[in-house]
C-alpha atoms as a PDB file:
ATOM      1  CA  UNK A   1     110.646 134.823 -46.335  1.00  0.00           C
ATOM      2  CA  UNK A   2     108.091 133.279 -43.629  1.00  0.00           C
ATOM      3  CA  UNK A   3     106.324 130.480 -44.965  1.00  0.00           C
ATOM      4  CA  UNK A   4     102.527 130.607 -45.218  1.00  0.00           C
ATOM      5  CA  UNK A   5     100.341 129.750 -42.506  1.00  0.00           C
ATOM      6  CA  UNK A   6      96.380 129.528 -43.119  1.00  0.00           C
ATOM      7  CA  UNK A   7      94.308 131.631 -41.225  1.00  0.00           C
ATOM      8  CA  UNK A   8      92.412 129.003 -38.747  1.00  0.00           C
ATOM      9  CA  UNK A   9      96.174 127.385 -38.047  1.00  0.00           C
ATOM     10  CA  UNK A  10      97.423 130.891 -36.722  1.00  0.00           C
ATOM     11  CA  UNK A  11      97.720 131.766 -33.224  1.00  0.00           C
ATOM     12  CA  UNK A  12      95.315 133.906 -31.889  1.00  0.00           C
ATOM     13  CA  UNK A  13      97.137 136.956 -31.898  1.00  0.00           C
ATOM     14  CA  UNK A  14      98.379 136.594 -34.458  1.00  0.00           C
ATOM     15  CA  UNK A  15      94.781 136.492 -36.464  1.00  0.00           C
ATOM     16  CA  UNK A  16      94.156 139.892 -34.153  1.00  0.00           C
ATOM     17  CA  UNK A  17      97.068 141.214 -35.684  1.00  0.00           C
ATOM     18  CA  UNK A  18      95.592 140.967 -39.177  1.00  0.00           C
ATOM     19  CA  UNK A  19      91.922 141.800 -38.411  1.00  0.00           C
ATOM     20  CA  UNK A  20      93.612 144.958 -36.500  1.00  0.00           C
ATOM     21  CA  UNK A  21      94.545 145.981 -39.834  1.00  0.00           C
ATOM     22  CA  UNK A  22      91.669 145.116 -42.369  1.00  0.00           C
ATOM     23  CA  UNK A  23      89.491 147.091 -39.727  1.00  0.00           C
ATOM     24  CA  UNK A  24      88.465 150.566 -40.667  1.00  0.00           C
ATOM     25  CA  UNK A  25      86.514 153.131 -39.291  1.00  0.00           C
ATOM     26  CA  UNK A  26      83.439 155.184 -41.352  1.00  0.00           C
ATOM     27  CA  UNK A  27      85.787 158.130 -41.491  1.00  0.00           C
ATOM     28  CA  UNK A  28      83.237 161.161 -42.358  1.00  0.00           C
ATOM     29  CA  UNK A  29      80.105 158.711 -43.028  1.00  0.00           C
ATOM     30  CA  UNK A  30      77.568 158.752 -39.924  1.00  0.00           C
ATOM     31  CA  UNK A  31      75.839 155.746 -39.731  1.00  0.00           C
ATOM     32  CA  UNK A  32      72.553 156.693 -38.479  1.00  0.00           C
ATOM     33  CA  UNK A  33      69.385 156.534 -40.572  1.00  0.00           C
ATOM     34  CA  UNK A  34      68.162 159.933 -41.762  1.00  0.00           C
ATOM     35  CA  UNK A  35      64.243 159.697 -42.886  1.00  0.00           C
ATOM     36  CA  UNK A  36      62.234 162.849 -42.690  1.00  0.00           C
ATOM     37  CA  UNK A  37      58.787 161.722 -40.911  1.00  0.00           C
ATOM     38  CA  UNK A  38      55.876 161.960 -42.982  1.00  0.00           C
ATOM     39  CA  UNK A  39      53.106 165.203 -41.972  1.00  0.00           C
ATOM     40  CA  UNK A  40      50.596 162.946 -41.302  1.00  0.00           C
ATOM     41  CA  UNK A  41      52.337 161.321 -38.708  1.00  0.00           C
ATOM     42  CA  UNK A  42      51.101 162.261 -34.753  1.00  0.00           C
ATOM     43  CA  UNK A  43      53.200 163.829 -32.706  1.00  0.00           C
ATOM     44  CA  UNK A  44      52.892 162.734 -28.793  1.00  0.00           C
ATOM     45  CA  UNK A  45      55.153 166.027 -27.932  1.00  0.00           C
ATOM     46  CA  UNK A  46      54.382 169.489 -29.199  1.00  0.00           C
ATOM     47  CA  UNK A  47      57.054 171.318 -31.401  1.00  0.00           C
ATOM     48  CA  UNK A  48      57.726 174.071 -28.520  1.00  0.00           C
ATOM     49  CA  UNK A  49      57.320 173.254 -25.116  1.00  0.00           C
ATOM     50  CA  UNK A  50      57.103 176.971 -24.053  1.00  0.00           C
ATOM     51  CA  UNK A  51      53.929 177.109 -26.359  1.00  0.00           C
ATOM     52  CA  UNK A  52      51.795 175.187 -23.727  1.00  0.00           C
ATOM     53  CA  UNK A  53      52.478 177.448 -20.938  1.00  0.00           C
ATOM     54  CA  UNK A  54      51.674 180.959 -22.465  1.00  0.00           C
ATOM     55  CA  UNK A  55      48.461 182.835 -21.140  1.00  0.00           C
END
């Protein structure tokens, strides 16, 4: 059995090792913010560009 070393005494590879393997990954979870914007807002841009140039 290997004896215990504590965390800040191991090598560091060794602490790569283990934070290799505590790291996970968001799986199925995006994580970027998702607010609707308010109506009142303005909009700089309109909502269809081809709108601007009909005649």
């Amino acid at each position: 059995m290997d004896k215990f070393v504590p965390y800040k005494k191991m090598s560091k590879k060794a602490r790569q090792k283990i934070d290799r393997m505590k790291r996970s990954d968001w799986g199925n979870v995006k994580p970027v913010l998702r607010v609707e914007d308010s109506p009142r807002t303005y909009r700089r841009h309109p909502k269809h560009k081809s709108s601007l140039y009909q005649e």
